[in-house]
Protein backbone atom coordinates (compact mmCIF):
# COMPACT_ATOMS: atom_id res chain seq x y z
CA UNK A 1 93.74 79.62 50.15
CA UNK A 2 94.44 81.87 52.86
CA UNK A 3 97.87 81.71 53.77
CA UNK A 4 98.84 81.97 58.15
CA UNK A 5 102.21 82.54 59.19
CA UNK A 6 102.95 81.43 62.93
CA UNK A 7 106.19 83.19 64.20
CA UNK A 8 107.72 82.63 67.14
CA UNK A 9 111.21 81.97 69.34
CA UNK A 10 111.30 80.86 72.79
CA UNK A 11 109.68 77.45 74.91
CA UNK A 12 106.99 79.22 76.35
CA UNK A 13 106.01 80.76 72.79
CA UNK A 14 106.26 77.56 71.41
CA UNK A 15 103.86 75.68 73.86
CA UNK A 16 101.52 77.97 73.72
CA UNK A 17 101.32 78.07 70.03
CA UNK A 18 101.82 74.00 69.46
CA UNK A 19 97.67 73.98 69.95
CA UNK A 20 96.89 76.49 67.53
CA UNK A 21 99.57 75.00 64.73
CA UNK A 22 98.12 71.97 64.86
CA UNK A 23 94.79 73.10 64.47
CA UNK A 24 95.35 75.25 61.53
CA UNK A 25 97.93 72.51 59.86
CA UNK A 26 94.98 69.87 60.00
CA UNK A 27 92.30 72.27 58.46
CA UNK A 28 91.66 72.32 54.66
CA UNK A 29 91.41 75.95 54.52
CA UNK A 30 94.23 78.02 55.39
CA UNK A 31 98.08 76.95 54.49
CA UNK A 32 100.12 77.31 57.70
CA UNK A 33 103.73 77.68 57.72
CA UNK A 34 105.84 77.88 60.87
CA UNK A 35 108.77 80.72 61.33
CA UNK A 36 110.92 80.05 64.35
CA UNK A 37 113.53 82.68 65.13
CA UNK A 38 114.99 80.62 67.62
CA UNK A 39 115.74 83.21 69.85
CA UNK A 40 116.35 80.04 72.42
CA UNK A 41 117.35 76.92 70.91
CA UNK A 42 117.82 74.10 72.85
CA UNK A 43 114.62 74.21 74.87
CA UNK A 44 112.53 75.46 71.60
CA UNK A 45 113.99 72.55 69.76
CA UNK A 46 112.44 70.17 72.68
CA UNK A 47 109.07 71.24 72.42
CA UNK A 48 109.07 71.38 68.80
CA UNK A 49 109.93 67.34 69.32
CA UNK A 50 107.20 67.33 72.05
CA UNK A 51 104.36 68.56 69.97
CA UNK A 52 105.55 66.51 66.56
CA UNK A 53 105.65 70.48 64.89
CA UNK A 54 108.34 71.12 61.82
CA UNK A 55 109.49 74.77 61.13
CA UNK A 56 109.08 75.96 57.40
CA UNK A 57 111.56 78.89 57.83
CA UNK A 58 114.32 78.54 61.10
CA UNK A 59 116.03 82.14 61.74
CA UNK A 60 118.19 80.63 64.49
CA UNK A 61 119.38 83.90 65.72
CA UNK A 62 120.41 83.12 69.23
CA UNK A 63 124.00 83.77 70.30
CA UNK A 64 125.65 83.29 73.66
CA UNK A 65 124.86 86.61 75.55
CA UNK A 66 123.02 87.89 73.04
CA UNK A 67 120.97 91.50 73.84
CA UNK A 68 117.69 92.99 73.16
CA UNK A 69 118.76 94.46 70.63
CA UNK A 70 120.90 92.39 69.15
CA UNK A 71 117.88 89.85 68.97
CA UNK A 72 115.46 92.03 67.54
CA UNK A 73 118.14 93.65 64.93
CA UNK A 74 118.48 89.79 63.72
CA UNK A 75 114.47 89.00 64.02
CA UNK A 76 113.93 92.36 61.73
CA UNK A 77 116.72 91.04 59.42
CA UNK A 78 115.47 87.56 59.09
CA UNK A 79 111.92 88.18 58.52
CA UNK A 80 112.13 90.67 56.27
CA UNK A 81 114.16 88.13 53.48
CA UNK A 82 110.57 85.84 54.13
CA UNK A 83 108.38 88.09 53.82
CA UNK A 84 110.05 89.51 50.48
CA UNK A 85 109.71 85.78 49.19
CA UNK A 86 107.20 84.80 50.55
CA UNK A 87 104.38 86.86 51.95
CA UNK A 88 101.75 85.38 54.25
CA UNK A 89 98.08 87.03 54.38
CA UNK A 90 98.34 87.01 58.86
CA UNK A 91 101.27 86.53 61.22
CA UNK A 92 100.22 85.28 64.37
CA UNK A 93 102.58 86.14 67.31
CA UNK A 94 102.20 84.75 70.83
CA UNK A 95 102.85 86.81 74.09
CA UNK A 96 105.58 89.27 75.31
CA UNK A 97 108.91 87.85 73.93
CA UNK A 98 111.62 90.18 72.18
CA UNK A 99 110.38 87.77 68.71
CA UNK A 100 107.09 88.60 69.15
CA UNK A 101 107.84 92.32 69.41
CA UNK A 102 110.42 92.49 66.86
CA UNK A 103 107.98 89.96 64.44
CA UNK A 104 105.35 92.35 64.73
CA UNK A 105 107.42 95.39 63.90
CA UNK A 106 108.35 93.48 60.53
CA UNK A 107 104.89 92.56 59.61
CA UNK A 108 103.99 95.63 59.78
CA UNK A 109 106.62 97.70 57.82
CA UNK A 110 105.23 95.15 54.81
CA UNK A 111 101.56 96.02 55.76
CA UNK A 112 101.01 92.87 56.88
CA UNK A 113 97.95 92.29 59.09
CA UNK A 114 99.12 91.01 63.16
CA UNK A 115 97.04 88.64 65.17
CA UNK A 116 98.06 88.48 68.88
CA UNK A 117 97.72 85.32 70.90
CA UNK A 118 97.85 86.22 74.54
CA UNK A 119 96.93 89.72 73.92
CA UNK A 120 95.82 92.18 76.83
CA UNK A 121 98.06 91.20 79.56
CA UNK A 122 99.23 94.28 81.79
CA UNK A 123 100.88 95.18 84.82
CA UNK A 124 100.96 99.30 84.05
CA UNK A 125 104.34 99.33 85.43
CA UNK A 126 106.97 99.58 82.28
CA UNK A 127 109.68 97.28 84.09
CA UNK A 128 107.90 94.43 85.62
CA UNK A 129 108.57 92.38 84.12
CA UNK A 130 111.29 93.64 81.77
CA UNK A 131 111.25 94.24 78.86
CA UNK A 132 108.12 92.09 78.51
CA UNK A 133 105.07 94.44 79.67
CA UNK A 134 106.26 96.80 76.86
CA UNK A 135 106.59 94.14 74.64
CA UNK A 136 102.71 93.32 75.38
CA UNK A 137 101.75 97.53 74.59
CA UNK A 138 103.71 97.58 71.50
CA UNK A 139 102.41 94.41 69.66
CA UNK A 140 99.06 95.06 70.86
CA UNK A 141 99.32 99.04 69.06
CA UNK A 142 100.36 96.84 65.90
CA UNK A 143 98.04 94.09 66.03
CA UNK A 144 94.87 93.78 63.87
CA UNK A 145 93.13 91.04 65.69
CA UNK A 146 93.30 90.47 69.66
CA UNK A 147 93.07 86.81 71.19
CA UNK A 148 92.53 87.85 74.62
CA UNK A 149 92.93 84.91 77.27
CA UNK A 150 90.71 86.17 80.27
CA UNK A 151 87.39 88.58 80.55
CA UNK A 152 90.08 91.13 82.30
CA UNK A 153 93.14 91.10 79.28
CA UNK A 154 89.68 92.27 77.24
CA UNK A 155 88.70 94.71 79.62
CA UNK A 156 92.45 96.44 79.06
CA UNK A 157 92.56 96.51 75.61
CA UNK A 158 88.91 98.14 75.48
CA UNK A 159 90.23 101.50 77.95
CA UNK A 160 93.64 101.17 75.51
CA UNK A 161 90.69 101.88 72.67
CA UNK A 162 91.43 98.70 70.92
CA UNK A 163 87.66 98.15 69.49
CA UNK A 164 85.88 95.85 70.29
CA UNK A 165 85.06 93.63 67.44
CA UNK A 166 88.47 93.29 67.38
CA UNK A 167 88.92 91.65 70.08
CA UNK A 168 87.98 87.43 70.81
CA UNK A 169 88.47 85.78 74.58
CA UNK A 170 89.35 82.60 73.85
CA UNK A 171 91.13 80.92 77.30
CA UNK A 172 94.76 80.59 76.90
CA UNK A 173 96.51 77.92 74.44
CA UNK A 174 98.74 76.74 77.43
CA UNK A 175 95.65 75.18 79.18
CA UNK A 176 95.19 72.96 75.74
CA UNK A 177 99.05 72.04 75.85
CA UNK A 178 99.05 71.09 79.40
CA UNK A 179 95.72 68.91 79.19
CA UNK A 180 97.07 67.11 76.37
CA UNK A 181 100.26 66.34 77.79
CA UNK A 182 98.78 65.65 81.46
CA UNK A 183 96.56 63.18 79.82
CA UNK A 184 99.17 60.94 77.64
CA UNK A 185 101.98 61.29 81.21
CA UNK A 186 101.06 57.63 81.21
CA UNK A 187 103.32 55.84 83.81
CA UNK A 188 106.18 58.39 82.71
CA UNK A 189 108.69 59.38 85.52
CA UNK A 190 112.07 60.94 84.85
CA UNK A 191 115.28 59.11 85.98
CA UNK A 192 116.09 61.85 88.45
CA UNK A 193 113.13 62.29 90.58
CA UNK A 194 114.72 61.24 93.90
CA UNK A 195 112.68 58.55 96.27
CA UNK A 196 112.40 60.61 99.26
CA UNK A 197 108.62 60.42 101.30
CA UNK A 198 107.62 63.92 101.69
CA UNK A 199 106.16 67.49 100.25
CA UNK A 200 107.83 68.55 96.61
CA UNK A 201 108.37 72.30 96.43
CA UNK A 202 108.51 73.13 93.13
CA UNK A 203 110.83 76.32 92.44
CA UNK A 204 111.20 78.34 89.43
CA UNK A 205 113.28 81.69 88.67
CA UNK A 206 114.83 83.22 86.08
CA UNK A 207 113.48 87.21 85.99
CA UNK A 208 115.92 89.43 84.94
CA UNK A 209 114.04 92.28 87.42
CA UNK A 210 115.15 89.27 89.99
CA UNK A 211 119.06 89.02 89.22
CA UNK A 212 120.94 90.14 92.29
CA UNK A 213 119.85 90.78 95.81
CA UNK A 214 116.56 89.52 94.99
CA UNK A 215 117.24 86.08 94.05
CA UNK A 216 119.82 85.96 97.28
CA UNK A 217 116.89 86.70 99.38
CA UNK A 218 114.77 83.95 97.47
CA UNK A 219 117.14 81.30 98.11
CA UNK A 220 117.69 82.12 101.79
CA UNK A 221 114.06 81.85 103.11
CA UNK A 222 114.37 78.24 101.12
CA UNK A 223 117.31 77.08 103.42
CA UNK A 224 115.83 78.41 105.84
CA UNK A 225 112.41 76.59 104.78
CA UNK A 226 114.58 72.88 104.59
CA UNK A 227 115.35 73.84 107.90
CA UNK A 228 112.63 74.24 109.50
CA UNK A 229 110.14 71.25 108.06
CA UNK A 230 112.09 68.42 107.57
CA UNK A 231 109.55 66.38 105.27
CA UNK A 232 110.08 69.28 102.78
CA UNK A 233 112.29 69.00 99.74
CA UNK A 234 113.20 71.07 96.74
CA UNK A 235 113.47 70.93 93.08
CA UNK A 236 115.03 73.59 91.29
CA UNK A 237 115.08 73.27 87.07
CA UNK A 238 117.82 76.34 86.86
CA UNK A 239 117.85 78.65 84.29
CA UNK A 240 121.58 78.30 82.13
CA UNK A 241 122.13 81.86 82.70
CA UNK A 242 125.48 81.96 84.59
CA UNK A 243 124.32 85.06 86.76
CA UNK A 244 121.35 82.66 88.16
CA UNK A 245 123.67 79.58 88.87
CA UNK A 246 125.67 82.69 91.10
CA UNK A 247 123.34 83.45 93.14
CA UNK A 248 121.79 79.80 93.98
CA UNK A 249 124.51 77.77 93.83
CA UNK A 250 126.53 79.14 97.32
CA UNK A 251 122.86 78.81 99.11
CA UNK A 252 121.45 75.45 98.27
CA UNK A 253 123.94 73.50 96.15
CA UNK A 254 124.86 71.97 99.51
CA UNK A 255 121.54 71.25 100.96
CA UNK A 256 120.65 67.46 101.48
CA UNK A 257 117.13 67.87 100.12
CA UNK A 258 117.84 70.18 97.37
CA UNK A 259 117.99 68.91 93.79
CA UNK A 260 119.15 71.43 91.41
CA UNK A 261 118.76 70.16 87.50
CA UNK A 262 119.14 71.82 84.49
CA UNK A 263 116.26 73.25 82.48
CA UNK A 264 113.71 70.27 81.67
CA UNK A 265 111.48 69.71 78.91
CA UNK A 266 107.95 70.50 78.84
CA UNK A 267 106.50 66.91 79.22
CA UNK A 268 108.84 66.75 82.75
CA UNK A 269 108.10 70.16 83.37
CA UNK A 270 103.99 68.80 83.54
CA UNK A 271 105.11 65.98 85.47
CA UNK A 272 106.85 68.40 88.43
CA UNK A 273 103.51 70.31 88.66
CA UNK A 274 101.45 67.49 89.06
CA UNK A 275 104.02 65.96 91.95
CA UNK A 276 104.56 69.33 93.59
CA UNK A 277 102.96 70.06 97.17
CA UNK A 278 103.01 73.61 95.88
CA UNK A 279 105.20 76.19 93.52
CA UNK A 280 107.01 78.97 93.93
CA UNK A 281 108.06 80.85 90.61
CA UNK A 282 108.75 84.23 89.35
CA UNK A 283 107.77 83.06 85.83
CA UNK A 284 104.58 83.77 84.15
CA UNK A 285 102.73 80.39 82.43
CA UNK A 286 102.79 78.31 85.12
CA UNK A 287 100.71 80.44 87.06
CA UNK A 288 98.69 79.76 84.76
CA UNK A 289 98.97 75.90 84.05
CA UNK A 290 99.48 75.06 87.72
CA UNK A 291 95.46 76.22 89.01
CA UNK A 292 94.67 73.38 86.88
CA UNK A 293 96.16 70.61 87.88
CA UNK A 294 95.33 71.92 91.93
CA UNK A 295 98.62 73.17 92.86
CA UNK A 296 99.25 76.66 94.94
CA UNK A 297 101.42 78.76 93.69
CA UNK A 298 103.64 82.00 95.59
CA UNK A 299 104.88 84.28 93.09
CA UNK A 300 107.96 85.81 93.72
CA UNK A 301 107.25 89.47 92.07
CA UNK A 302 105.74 91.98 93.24
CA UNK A 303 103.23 92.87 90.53
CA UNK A 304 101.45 89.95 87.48
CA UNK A 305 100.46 90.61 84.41
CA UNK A 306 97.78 87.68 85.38
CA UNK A 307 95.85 88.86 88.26
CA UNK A 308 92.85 86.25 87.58
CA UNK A 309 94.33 84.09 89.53
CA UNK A 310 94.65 85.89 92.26
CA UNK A 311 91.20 86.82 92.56
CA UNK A 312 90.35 83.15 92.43
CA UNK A 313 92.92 82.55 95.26
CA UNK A 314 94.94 79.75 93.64
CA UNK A 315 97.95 82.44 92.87
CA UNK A 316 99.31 84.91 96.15
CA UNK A 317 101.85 87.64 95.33
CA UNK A 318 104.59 87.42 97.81
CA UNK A 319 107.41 89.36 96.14
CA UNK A 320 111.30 88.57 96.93
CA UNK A 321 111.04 89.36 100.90
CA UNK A 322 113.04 86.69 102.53
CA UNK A 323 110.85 86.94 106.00
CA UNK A 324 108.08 87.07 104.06
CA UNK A 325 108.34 84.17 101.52
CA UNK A 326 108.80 81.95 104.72
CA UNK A 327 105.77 83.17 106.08
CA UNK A 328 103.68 82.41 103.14
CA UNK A 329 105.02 79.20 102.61
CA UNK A 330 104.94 77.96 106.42
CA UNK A 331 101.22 78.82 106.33
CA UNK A 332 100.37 76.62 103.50
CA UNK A 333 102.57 73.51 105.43
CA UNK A 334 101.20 73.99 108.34
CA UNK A 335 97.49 75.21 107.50
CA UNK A 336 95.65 71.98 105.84
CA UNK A 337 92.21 74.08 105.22
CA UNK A 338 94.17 77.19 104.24
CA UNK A 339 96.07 74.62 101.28
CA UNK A 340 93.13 72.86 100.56
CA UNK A 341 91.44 76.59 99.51
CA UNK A 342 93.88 77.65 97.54
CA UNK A 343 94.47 73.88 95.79
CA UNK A 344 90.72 73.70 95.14
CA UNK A 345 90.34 77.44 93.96
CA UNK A 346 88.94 77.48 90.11
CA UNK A 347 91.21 78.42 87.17
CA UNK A 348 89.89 81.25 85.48
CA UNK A 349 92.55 80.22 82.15
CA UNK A 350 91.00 78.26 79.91
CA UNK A 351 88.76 74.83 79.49
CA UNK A 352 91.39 73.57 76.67
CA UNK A 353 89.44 75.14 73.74
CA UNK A 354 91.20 78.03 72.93
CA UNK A 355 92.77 77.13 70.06
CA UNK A 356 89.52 76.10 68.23
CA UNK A 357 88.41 79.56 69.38
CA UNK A 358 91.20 81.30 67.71
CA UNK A 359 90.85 78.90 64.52
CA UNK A 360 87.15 79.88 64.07
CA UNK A 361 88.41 83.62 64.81
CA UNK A 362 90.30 83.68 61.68
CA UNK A 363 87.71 81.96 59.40
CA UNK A 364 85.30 85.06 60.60
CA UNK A 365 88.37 87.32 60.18
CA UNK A 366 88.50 86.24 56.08
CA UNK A 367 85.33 85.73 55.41
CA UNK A 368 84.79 82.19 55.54
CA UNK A 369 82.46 81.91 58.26
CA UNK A 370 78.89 84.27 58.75
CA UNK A 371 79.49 83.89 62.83
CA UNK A 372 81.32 85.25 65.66
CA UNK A 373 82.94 83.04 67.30
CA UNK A 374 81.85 82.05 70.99
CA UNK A 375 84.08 83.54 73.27
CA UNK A 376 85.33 82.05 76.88
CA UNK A 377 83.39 82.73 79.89
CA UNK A 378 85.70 82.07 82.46
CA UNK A 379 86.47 84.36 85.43
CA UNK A 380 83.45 82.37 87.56
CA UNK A 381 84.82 82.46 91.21
């Protein structure tokens, strides 16, 4: 029995790979284990509750203020003792985290084949976002087998030579997670969603290419947002990163309508998408889980790895400009048929299915299955 090691560290990792350990776990033919590096903890730990997942092998490498390199030093460390011991036949890594860098590095100095989950993302600019996009390159130079999400993440690995058979589009895992938790919300409703009539913005940031002047200039077209449409209010999940909290905080800690939490769990993170009037984020996944649930969404950077989206018009690029953030998101209030476009635009991510594409992938990748695997159309707007 062919033997599938899943590594990976952080919440979004660990979302978008809950679909495709559970699908492999509940098969009769491949033994699964689970590696977490842990290179976040608390908000791993919450999804690993979410999804009813158990680690076989827990690195937990993360220290306060911990580096680059000091996390892939420890990943390179830690895997290598595993892999000594026990030695899987595939590691599957997810994205464009430091882990999934660093995890691919280590499978390879034991010659151990790399499948990529998420593989072919690219913005072509080396520090946006940072140090992700090289973390995307480098994996995808190590990896044996490409699970592309999109028609276009294909079409970049092809002119990087990757070959073709080689390469599967399969829709993105997160679309599977966020159906299956949209479905089973039930009546759930957090304790601190306030009662207030009115238009949720949802807002999410946390980029390090974002820390400074940038974020100032994000949080003062949202004041001056509140100001100007009164049935307007915000909800702000913060990143724990001290730096963040400095450059929010003396804004909108103040504001009447503001409510800034700490950093929810996935299932409440669903919930806010689904309630939101529309999102503004610098982060990556839910541009892509928030086209399916019919929610706009501004992106504050001024280049994505995920341009699908944009080309379906659900997703606009509006960078960190204070005037024009305000401009954007003033359109949207006051333009019903403009909103109604971009809520109603298709999402080129996925149909849920991905990780049953990426399961039949690896039966044709060992020989246990004569046929291809049917990849994801998507892309049809």
């Amino acid at each position: 029995m062919k033997k599938i090691a899943l590594v990976f560290g952080t919440r979004p990792e660990a979302i978008k790979m809950a679909p495709v350990a559970h699908i492999l776990k509940n098969s009769k033919i491949f033994k699964t284990q689970i590696i977490l590096t842990a290179q976040h903890r608390e908000l791993l730990d919450q999804v690993m509750t979410l999804f009813n997942l158990d680690s076989d092998y827990d690195l937990n490498i993360m220290q306060e203020g911990q580096s680059l390199t000091e996390i892939t030093i420890r990943v390179l460390k830690g895997l290598d003792k595993i892999w000594e011991k026990d030695r899987p036949d595939i590691v599957l890594v997810h994205g464009d985290t430091t882990t999934t860098f660093s995890a691919s590095l280590s499978a390879f100095y034991k010659k151990i084949p790399i499948a990529h989950v998420e593989a072919g993302l690219r913005t072509y600019n080396k520090y946006q976002p940072y140090p992700e996009e090289i973390n995307r390159h480098l994996t995808g130079v190590l990896a044996d087998l490409h699970f592309a999400p999109t028609k276009t993440a294909k079409e970049n690995l092809i002119r990087e030579n990757i070959p073709k058979n080689k390469i599967i589009v399969t829709g993105n895992t997160v679309i599977d997670s966020l159906l299956y938790v949209y479905n089973n919300l039930g009546d759930y409703k957090p304790d601190f969603i306030p009662s207030l009539n009115g238009r949720m913005i949802l807002l999410t940031s946390h980029r390090r290419e974002n820390w400074g002047e940038p974020m100032k200039n994000i949080a003062l077209a949202l004041k001056e947002i509140l100001h100007k449409f009164k049935d307007i209010y915000l909800i702000f999940p913060m990143h724990p990163n001290p730096l963040i909290k400095e450059q929010f905080m003396p804004l909108l800690g103040s504001e009447e309508r503001v409510f800034i939490i700490p950093p929810v769990d996935y299932k409440t993170m669903v919930y806010l998408i689904s309630k939101s009037y529309l999102i503004l984020t610098d982060s990556g996944g839910i541009q892509e889980e928030a086209p399916s649930l019919g929610k706009p969404v501004l992106v504050l950077r001024e280049v994505t790895e995920r341009p699908e989206a944009v080309k379906a018009g659900t997703v606009k690029l509006v960078g960190t400009d204070k005037e024009k953030i305000i401009k954007e998101v003033s359109n949207l209030i006051n333009n019903e048929e403009l909103y109604k476009k971009m809520a109603s635009a298709i999402n080129p991510y996925g149909d849920g299915k991905a990780s049953l594409r990426i399961f039949e992938s690896l039966k044709y990748y060992f020989g246990l299955s004569n046929s291809f695997p049917e990849e994801y159309e998507g892309e049809k707007y």
